[in-house]
N, C-alpha and C. Protein backbone atom coordinates (compact mmCIF):
# COMPACT_ATOMS: atom_id res chain seq x y z
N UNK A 1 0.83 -1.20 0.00
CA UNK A 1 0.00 0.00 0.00
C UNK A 1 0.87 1.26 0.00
N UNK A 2 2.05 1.25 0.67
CA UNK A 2 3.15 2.71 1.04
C UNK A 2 3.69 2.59 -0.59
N UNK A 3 4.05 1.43 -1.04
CA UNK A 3 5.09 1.83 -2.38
C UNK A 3 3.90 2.05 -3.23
N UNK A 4 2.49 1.58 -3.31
CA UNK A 4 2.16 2.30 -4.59
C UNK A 4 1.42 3.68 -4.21
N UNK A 5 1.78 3.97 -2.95
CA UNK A 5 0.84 5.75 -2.84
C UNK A 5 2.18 6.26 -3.13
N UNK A 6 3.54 6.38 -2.98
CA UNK A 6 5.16 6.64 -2.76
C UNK A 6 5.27 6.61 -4.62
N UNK A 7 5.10 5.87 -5.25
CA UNK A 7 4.93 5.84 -7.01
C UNK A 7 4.06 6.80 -7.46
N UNK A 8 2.80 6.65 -6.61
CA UNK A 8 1.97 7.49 -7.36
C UNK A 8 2.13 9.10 -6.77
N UNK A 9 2.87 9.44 -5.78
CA UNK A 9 3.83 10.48 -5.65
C UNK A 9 4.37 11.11 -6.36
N UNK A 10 5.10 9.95 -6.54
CA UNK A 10 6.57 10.69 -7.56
C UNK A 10 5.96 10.53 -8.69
N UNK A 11 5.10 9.94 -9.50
CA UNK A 11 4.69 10.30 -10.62
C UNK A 11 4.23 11.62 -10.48
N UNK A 12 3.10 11.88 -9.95
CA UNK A 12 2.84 13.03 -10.10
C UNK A 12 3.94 14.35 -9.98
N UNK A 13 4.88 13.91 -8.92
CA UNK A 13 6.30 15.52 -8.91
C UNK A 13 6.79 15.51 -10.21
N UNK A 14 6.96 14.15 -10.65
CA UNK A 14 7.78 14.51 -11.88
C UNK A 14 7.30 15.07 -12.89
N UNK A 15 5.84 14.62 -13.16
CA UNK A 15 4.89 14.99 -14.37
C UNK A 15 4.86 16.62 -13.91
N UNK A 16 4.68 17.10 -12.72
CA UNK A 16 4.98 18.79 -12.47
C UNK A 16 5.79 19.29 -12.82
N UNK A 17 7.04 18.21 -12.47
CA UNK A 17 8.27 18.84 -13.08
C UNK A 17 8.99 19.08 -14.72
N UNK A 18 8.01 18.12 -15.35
CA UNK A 18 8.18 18.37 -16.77
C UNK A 18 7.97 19.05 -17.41
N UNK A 19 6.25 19.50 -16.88
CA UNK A 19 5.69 20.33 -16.62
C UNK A 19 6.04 22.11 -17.04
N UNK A 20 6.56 21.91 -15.77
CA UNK A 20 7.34 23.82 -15.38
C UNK A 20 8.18 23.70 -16.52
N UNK A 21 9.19 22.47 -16.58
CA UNK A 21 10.75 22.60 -17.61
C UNK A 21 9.85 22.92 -19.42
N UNK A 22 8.78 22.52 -19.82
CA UNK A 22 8.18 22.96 -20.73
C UNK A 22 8.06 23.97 -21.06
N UNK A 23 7.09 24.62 -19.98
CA UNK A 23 6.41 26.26 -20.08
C UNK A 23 7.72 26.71 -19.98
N UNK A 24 8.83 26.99 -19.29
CA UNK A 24 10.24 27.55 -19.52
C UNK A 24 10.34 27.68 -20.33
N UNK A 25 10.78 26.45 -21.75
CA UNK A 25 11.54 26.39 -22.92
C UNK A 25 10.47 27.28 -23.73
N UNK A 26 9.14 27.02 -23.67
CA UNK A 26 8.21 27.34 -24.89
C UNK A 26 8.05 29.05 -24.39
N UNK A 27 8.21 29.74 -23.40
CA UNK A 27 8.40 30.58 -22.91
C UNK A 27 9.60 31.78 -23.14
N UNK A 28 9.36 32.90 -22.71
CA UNK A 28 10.41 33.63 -22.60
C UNK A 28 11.53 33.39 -22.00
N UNK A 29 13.25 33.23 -22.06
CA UNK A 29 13.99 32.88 -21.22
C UNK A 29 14.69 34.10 -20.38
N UNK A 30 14.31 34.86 -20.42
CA UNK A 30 14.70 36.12 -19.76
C UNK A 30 13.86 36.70 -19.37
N UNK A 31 13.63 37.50 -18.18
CA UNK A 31 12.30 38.79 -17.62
C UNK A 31 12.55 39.96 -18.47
N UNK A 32 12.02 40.38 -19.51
CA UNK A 32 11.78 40.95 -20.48
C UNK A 32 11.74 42.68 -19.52
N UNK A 33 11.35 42.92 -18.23
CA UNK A 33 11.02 43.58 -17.74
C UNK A 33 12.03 43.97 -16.26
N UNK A 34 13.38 43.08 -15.99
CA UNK A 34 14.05 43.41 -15.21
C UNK A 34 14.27 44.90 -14.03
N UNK A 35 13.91 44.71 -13.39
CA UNK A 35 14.21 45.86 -12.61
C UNK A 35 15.68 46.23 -12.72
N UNK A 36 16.17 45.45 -12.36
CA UNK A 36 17.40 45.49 -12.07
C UNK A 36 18.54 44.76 -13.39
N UNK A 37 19.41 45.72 -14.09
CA UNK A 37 20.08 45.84 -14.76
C UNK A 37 21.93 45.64 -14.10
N UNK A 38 22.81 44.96 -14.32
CA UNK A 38 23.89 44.97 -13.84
C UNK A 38 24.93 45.23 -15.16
N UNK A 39 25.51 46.08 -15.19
CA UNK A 39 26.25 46.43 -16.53
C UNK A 39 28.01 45.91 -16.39
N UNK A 40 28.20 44.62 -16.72
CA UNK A 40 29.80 44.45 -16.63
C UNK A 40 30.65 45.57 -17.35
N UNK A 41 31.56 45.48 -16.42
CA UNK A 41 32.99 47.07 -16.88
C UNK A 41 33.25 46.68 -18.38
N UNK A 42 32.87 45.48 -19.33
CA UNK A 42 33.16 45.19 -20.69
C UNK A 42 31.97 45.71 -21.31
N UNK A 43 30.73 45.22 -20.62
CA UNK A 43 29.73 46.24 -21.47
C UNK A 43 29.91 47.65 -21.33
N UNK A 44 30.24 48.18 -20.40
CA UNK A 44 30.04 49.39 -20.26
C UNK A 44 31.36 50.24 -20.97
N UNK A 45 32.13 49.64 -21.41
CA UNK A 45 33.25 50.10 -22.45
C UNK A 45 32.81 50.09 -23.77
N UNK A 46 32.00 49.03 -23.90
CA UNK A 46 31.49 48.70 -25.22
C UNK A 46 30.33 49.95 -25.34
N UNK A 47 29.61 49.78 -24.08
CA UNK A 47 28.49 51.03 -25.01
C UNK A 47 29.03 52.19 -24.65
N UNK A 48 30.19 52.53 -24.24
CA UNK A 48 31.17 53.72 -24.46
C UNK A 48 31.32 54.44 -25.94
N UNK A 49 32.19 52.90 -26.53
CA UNK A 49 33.06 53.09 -27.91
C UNK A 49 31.81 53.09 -28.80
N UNK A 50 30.67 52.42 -28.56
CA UNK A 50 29.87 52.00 -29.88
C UNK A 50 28.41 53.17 -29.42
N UNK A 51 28.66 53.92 -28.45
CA UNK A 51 27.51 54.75 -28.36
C UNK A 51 25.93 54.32 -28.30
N UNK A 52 26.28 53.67 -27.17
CA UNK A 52 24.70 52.31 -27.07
C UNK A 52 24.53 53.16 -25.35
N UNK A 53 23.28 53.66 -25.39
CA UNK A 53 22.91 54.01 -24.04
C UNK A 53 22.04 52.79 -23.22
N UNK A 54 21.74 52.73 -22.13
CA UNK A 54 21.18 52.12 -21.05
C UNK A 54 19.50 52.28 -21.75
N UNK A 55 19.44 52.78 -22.44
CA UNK A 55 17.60 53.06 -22.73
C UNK A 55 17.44 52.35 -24.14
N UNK A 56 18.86 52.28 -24.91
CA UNK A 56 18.90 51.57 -25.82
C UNK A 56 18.58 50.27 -25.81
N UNK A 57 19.58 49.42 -24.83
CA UNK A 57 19.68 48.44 -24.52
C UNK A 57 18.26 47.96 -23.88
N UNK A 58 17.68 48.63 -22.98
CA UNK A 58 16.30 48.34 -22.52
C UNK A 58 15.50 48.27 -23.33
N UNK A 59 15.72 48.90 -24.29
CA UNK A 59 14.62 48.89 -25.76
C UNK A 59 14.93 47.36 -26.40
N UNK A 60 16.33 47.06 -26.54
CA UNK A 60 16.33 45.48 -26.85
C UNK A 60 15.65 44.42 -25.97
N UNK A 61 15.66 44.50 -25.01
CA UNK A 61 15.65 43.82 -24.02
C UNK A 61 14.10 43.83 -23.90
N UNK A 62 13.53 44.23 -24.21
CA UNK A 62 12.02 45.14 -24.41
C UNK A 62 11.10 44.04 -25.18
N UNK A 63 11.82 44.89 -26.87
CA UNK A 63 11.15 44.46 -28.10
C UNK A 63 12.04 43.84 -28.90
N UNK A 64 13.31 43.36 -28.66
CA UNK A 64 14.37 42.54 -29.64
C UNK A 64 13.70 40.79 -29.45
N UNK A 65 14.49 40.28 -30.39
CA UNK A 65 14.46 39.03 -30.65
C UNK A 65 15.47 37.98 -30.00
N UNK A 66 15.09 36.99 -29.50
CA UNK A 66 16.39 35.80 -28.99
C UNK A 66 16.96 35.34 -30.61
N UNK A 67 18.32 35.22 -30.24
CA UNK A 67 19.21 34.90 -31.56
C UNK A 67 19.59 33.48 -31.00
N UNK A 68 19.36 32.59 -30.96
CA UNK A 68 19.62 31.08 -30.33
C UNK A 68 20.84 30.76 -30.98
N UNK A 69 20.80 31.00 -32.07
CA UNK A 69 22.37 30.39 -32.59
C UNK A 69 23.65 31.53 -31.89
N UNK A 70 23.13 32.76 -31.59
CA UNK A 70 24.45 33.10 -30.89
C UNK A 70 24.24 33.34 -29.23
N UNK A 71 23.53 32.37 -28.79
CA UNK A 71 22.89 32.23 -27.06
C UNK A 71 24.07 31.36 -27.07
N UNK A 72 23.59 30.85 -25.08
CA UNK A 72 24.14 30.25 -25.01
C UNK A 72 23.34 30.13 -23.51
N UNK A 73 22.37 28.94 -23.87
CA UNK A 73 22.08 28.82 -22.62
C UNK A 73 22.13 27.59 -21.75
N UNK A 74 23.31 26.85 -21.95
CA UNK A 74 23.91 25.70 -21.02
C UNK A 74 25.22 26.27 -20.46
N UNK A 75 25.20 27.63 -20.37
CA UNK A 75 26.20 27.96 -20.32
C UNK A 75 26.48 28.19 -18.46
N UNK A 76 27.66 28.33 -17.80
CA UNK A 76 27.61 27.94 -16.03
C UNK A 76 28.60 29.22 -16.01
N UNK A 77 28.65 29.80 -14.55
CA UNK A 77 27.42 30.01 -13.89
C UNK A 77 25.81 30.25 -14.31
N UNK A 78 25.79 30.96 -15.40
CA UNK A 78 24.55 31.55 -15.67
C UNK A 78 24.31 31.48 -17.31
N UNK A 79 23.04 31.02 -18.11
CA UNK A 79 22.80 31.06 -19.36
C UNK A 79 23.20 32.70 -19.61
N UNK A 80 23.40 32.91 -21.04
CA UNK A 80 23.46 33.89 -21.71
C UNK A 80 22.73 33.36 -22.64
N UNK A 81 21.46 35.22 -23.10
CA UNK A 81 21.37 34.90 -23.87
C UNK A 81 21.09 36.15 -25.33
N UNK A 82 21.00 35.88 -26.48
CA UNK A 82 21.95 37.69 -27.18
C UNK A 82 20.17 37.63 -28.11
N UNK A 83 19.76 38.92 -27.37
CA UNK A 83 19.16 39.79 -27.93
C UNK A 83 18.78 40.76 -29.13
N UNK A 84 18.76 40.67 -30.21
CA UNK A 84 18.75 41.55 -31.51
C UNK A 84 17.65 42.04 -31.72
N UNK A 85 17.57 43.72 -32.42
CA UNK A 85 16.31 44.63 -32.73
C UNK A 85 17.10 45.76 -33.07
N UNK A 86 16.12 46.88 -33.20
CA UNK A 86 16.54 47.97 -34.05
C UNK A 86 16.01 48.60 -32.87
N UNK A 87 16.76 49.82 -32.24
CA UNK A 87 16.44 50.96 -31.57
C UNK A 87 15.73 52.04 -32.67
N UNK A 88 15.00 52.90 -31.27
CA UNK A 88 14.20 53.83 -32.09
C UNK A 88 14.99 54.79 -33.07
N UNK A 89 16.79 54.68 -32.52
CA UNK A 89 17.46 55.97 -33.34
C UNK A 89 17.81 54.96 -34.78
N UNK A 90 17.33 53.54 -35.10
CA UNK A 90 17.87 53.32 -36.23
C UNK A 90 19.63 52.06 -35.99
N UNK A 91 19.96 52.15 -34.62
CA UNK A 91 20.45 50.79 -34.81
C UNK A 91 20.11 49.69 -34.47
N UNK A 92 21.22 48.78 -35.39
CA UNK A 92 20.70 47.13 -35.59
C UNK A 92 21.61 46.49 -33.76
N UNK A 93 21.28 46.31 -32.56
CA UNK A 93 22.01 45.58 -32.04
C UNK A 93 22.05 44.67 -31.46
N UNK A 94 22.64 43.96 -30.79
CA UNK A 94 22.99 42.26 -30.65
C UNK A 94 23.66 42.78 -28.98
N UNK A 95 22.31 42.32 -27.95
CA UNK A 95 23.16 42.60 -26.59
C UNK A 95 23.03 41.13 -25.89
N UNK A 96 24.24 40.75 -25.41
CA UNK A 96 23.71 39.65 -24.49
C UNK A 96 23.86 39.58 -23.23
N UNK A 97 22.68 38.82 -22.92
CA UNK A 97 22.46 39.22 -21.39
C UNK A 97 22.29 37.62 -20.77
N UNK A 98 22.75 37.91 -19.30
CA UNK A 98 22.66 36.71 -18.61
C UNK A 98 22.05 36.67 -17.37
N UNK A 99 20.62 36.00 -17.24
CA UNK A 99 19.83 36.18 -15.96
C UNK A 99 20.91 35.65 -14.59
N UNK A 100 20.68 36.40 -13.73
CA UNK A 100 21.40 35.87 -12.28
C UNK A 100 20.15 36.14 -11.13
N UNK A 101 20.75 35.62 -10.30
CA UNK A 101 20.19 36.08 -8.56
C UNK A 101 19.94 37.47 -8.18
N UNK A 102 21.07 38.03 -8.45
CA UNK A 102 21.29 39.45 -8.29
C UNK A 102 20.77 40.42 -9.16
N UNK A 103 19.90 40.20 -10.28
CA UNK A 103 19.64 40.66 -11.46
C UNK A 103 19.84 40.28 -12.80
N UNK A 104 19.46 41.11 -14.17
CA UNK A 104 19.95 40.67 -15.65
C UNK A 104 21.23 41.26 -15.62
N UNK A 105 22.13 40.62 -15.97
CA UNK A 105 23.95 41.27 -16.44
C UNK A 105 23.68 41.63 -17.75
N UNK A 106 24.30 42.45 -17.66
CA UNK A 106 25.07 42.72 -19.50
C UNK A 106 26.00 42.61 -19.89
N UNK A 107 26.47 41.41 -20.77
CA UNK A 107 27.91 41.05 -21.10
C UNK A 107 27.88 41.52 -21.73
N UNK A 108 27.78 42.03 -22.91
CA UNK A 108 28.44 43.07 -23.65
C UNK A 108 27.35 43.82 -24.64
N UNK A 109 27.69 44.70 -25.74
CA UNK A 109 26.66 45.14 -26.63
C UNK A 109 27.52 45.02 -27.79
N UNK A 110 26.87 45.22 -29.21
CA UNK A 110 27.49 45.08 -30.58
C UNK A 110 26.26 45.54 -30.61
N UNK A 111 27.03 46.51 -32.42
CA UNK A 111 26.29 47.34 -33.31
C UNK A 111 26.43 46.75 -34.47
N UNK A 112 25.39 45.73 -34.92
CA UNK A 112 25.26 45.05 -35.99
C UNK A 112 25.57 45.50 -37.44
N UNK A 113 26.68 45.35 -37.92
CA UNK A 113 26.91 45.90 -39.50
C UNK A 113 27.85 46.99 -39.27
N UNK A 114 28.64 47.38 -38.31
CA UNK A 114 29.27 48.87 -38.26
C UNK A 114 30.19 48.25 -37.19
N UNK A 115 31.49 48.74 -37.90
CA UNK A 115 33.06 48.28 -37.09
C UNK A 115 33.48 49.55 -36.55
N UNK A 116 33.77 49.36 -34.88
CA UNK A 116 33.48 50.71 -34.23
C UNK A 116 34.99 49.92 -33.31
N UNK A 117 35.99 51.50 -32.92
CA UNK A 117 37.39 51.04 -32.77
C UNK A 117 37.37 51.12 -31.48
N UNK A 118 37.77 49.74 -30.55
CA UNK A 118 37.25 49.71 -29.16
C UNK A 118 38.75 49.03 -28.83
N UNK A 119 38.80 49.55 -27.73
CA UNK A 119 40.22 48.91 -26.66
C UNK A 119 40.02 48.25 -25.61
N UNK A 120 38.60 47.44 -25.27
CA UNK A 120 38.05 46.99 -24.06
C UNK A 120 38.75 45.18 -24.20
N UNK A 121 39.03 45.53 -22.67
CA UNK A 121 39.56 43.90 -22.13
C UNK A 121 38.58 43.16 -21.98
């Protein structure tokens, strides 16, 4: 009587758990809506040299597209994943971002189609 209520348990956690891992994938993989923004000292060189503001980037992050072929979301500590759209001033850019604990990071930004002369480590 204990092992088949103990089966019919764990069937059910797991079927939940397949569950949630579904709606994830078929889902957004990022909070589209982050409060909280963390800008690494490489992004923030990058939208130095390439002239990408913080409102820009929120505009990707907004209304851009997931680029899966240049994601990376098995990636440890934390998935990355790269963002593409056109800001309202007319650029094409490619930001990727990586959800954490602490907030969305920004590993870096690129200005799609335009070679811009940067010295960032």
């Amino acid at each position: 009587m204990f092992n088949k209520l103990m089966i019919r348990i764990l069937i059910v956690v797991f079927g939940l758990l397949a569950g949630c891992a579904q709606a994830s994938r078929n889902g957004d993989p990022i909070d589209r809506h982050a409060a909280r923004l963390i800008l690494t000292r490489h992004a923030r060189c990058r939208m130095d040299c390439r002239h990408i503001t913080e409102k820009e980037i929120r505009e990707i992050l907004e209304k851009g597209s997931v680029n899966y072929a240049k994601s990376e979301p098995d990636a440890h500590p934390d998935p990355r994943y790269a963002l593409e759209g056109y800001t309202m001033e007319g650029q094409h850019l490619r930001i990727i971002f990586a959800p954490s604990d602490r907030g969305l990071v920004v590993i870096t930004c690129i200005e799609l189609g335009v070679e811009w002369q940067c010295d960032c480590k």
